[in-house]
Protein backbone atom coordinates (compact mmCIF):
# COMPACT_ATOMS: atom_id res chain seq x y z
CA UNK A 1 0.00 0.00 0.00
CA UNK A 2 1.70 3.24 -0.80
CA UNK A 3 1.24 6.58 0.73
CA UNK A 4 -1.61 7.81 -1.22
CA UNK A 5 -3.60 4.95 -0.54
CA UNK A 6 -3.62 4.94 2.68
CA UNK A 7 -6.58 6.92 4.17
CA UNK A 8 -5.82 10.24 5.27
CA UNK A 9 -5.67 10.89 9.66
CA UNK A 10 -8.31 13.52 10.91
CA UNK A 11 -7.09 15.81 13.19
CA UNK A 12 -7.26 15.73 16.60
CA UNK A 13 -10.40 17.67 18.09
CA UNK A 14 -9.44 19.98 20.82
CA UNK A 15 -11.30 20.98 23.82
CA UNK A 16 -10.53 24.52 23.16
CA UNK A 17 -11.93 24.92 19.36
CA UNK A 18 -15.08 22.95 20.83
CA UNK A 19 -15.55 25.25 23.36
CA UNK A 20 -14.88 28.45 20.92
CA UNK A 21 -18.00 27.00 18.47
CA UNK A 22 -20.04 26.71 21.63
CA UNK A 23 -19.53 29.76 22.70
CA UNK A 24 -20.07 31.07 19.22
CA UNK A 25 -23.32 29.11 18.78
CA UNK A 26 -24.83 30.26 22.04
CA UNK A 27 -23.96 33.68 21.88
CA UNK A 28 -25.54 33.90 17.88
CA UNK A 29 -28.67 32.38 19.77
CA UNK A 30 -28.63 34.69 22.46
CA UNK A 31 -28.31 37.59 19.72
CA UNK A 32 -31.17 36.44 17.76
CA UNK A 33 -33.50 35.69 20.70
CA UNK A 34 -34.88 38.81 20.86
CA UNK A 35 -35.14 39.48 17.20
CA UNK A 36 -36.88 35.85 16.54
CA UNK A 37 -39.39 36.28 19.69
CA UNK A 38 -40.55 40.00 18.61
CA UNK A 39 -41.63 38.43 15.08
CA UNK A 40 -43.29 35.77 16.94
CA UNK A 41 -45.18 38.20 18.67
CA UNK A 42 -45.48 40.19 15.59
CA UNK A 43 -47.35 37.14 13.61
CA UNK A 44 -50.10 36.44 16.42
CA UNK A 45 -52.87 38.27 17.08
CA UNK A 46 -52.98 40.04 20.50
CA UNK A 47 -56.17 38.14 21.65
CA UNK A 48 -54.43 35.22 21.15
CA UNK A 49 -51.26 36.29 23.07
CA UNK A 50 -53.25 38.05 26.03
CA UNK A 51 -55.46 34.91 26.65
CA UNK A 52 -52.67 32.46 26.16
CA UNK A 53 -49.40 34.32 27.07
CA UNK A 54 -46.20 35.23 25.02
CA UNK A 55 -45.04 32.14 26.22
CA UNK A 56 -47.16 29.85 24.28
CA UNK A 57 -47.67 27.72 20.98
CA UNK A 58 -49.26 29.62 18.33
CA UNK A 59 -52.66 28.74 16.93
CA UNK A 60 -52.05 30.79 13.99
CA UNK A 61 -49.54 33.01 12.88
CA UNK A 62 -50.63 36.09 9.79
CA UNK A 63 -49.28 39.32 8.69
CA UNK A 64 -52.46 41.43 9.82
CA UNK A 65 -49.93 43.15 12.10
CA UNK A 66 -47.29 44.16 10.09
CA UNK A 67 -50.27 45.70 7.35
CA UNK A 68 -52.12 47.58 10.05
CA UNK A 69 -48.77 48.86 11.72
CA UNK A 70 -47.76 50.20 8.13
CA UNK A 71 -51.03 52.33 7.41
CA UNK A 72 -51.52 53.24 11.24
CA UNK A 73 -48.46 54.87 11.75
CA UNK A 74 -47.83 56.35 8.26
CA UNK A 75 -44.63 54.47 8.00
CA UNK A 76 -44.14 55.76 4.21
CA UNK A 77 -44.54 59.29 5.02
CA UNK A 78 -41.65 58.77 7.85
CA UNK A 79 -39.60 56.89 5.72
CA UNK A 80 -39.15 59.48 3.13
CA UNK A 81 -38.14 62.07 5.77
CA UNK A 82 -35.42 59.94 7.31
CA UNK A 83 -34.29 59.46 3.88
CA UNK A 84 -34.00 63.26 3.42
CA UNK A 85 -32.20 63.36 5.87
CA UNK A 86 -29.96 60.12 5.66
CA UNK A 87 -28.62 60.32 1.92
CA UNK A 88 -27.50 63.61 1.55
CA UNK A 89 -25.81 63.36 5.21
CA UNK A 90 -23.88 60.32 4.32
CA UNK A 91 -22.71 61.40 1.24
CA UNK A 92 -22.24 65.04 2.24
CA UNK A 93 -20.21 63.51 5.30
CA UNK A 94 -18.21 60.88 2.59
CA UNK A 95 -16.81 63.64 0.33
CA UNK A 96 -15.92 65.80 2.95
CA UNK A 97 -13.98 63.42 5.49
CA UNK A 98 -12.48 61.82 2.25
CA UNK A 99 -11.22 64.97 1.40
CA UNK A 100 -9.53 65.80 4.86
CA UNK A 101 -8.21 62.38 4.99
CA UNK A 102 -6.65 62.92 1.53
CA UNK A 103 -4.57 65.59 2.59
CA UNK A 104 -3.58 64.17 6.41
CA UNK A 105 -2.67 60.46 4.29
CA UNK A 106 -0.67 62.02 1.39
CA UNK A 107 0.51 65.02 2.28
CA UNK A 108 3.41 66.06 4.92
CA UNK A 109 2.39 69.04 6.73
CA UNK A 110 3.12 70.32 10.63
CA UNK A 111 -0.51 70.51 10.95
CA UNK A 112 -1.68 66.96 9.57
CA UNK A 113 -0.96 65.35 13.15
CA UNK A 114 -3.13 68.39 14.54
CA UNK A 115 -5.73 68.20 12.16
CA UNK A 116 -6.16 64.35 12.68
CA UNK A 117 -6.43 64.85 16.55
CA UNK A 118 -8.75 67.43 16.24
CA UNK A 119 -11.46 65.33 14.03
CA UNK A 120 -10.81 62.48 16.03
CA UNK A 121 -11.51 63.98 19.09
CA UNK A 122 -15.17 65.36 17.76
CA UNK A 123 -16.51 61.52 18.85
CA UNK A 124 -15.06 61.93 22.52
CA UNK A 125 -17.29 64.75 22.66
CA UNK A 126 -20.98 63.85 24.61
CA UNK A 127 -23.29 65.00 22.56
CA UNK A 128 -25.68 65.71 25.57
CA UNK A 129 -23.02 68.56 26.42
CA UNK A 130 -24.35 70.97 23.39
CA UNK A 131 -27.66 70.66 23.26
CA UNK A 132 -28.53 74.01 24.75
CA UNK A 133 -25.84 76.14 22.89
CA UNK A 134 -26.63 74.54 19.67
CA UNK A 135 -30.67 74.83 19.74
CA UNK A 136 -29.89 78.60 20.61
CA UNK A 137 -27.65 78.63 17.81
CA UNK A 138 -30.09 76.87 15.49
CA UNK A 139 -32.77 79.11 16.93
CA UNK A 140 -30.48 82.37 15.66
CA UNK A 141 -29.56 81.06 12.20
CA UNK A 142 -31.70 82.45 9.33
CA UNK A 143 -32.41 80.40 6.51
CA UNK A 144 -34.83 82.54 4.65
CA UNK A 145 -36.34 80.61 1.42
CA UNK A 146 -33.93 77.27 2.44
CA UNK A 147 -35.97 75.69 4.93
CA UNK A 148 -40.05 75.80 5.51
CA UNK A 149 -39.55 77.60 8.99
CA UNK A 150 -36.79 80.25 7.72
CA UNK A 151 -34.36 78.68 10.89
CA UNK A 152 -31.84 75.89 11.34
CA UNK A 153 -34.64 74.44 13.70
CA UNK A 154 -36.96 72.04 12.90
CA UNK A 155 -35.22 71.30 9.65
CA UNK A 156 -34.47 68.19 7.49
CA UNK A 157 -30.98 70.31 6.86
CA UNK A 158 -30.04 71.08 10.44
CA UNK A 159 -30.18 67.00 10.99
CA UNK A 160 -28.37 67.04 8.17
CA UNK A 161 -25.33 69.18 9.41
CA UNK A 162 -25.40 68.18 12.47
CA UNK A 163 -24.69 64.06 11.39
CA UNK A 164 -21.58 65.82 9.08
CA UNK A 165 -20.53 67.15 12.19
CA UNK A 166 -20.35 64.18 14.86
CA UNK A 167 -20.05 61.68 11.97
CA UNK A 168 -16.81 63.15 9.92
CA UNK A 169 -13.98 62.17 12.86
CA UNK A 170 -14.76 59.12 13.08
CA UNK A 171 -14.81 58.95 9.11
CA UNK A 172 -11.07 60.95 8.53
CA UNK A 173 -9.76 58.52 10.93
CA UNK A 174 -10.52 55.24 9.07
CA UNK A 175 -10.41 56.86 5.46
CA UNK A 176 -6.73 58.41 6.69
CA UNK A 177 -5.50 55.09 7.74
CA UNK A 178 -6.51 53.77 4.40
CA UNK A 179 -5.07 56.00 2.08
CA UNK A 180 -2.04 55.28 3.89
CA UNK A 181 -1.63 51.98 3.13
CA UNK A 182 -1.77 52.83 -0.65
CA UNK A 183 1.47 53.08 -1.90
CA UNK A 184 3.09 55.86 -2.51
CA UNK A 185 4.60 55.04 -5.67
CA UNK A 186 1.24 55.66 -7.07
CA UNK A 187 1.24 59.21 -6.49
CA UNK A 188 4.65 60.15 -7.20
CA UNK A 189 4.12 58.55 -10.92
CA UNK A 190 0.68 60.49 -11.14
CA UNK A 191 2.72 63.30 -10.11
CA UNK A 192 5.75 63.10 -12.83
CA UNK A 193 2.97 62.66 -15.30
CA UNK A 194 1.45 66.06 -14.68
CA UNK A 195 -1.80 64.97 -12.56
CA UNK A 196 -3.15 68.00 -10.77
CA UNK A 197 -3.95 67.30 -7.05
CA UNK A 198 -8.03 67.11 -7.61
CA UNK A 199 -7.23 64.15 -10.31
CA UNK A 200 -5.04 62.29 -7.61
CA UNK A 201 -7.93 62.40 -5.46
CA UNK A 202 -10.97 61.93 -7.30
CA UNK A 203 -9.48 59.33 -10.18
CA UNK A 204 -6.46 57.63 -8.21
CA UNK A 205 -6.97 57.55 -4.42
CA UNK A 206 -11.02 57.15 -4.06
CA UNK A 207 -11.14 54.14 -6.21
CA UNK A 208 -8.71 52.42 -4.57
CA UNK A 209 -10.31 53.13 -1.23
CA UNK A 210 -13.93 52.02 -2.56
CA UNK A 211 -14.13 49.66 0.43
CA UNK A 212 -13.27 51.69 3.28
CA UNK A 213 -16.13 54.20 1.64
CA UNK A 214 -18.69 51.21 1.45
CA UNK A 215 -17.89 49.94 4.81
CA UNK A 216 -18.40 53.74 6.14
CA UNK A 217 -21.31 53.84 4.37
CA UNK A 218 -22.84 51.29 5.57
CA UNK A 219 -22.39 52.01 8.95
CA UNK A 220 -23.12 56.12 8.05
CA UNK A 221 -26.55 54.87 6.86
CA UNK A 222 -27.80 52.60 9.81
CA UNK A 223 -26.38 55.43 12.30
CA UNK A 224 -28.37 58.31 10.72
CA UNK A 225 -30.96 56.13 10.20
CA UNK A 226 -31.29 54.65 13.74
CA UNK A 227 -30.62 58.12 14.98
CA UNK A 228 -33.80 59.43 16.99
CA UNK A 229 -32.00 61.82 19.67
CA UNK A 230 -31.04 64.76 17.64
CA UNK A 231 -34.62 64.51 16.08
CA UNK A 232 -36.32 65.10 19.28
CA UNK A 233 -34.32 68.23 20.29
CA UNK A 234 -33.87 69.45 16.94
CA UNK A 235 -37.67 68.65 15.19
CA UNK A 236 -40.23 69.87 16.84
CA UNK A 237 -43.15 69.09 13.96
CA UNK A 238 -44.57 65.87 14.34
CA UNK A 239 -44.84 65.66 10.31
CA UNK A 240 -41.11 66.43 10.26
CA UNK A 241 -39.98 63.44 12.23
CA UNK A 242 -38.00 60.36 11.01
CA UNK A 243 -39.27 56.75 10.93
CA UNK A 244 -38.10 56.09 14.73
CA UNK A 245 -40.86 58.30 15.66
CA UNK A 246 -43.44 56.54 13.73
CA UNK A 247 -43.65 53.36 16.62
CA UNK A 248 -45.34 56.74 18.46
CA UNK A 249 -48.28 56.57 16.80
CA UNK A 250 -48.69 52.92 17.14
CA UNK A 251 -49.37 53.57 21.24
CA UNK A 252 -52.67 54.83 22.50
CA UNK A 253 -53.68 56.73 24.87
CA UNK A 254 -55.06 54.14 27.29
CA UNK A 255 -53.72 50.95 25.33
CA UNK A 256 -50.63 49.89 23.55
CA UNK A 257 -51.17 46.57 21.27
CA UNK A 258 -47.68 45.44 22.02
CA UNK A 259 -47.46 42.85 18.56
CA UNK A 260 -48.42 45.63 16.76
CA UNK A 261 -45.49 47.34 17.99
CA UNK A 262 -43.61 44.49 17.39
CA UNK A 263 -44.71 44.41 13.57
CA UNK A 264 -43.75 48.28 13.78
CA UNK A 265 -40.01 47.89 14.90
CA UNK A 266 -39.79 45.14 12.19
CA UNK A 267 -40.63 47.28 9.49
CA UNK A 268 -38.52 50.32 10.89
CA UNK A 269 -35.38 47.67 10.03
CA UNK A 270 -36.13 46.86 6.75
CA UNK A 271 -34.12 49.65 4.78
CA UNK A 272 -31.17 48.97 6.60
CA UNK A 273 -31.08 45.50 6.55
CA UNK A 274 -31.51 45.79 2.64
CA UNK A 275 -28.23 48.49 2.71
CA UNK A 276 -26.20 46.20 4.59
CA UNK A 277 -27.21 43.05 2.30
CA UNK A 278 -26.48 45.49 -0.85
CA UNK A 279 -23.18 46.50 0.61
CA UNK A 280 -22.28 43.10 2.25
CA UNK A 281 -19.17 42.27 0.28
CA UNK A 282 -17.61 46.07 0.48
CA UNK A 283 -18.51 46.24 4.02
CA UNK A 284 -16.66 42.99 4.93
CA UNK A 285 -13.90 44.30 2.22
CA UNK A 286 -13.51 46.77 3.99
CA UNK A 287 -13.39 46.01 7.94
CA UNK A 288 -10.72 43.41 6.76
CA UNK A 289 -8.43 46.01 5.17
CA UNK A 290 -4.75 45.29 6.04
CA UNK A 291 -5.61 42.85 8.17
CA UNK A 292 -2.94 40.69 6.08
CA UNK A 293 -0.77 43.05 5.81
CA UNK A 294 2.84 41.98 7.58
């Protein structure tokens, strides 16, 4: 019998990869739990719930709730304002955090190091600590013929500069730490060819950094999206709100249907469960980034 016939020897399972997949296995479960027992909830009927308990084997399960949560609390109407708000914020946020991160990555300046610091150290800052100067400050700003109340306040765009604002450190730091893993030789032939600065940007450096964008993106979009603090002290029409404040009108006065509030928060997730499945690869592309790198 020679060597190739002979059948090949399995490894050796070992108590600590067993345990690792355990741990892995219950702590997926653990994650999920909630998710999988609110659409439970959200596919029974509250009579059937509140005479058996939550705890309990369905009779039947239907989609009644997710239908009546979608017309009751406008959900549409909602949607399209967080989406004013969310796309031009992330991409407002993208171009200008790319282009700060350009210049700190490829450029040698005293003031790069300074710079860096000072955008990084925007996401250290609570954002409960400005509330009161900056709804003064929205209060003062005149927007005549920009916005529908002539102010900053109670504004699609002063959500929208406000996400730019807290959202752009953390974006220079990771868009700064890729462009400087590109190599250099890249720009310095660019450069002997005669490429102005703009085209080293916009047609060299941004391509190659397309995952680092779509990861940032990613996580830009379910941020904004998610967001519901800054709406409440910066909105102060009800029609104005985003889709967080839609599960509002889904609670009564006296009574709250709690599977239809399930059904609600379900449909809240949708859009950015469909960004992160659109942007799955580039997001993983992008967290792993260097990771090979010796």
């Amino acid at each position: 019998m020679t060597a190739a016939d002979r059948p090949a020897r399995r490894a050796p399972v070992r108590p600590a990869r067993v345990l690792l997949h355990t741990f892995l296995v219950v702590t997926s479960l653990a994650w999920l739990a909630p998710l999988l027992w609110a659409l439970l909830a959200a596919l029974r009927p509250y009579a059937e719930t509140s005479e058996k308990g939550y705890v309990s084997w369905p009779d039947r399960l239907s989609t009644g709730n997710f239908t009546q949560a979608f017309e009751q609390s406008d959900m549409a109407h909602y949607v399209v304002n967080t989406l004013v708000v969310a796309v031009p914020a992330v991409l407002l946020t993208l171009f200008l955090s790319s282009m700060v991160a350009f210049h700190v990555a490829r450029f040698d300046a005293r003031v790069n190091l300074s710079l860096l610091l000072v955008f990084t150290a925007g996401n250290l800052l609570p954002q409960q600590v400005i509330i009161t100067p900056l709804y003064r400050l929205y209060l003062l700003v005149d927007l005549p013929g920009i916005t529908a109340s002539g102010k900053l306040y109670d504004s699609a765009l002063g959500l929208v500069l406000i996400h730019v604002a807290f959202q752009s450190g953390f974006c220079v730091f990771v868009l700064s730490a890729s462009m400087r893993s590109l190599p250099h030789e890249l720009t310095e032939a660019a450069l002997v060819d005669g490429a102005s600065v703009w085209r080293l940007y916009a047609q060299i450096t941004l391509p190659l950094c397309r995952p680092a964008m779509a990861a940032l993106a990613t996580l830009l979009s379910i941020w904004i999206y998610n967001d519901f603090f800054w709406a409440i002290v910066l909105i102060s029409t009800g029609d104005n709100m985003p889709v967080t404040s839609a599960l509002n009108n889904l609670s009564g006065q006296y009574f709250t249907d709690p599977n239809l509030v399930a059904a609600g928060a379900l449909l809240t997730a949708i859009p950015t469960l469909a960004v992160y499945f659109a942007l799955q690869r580039q997001f993983v592309s992008g967290l792993t980034l260097g990771s090979g790198r010796g």
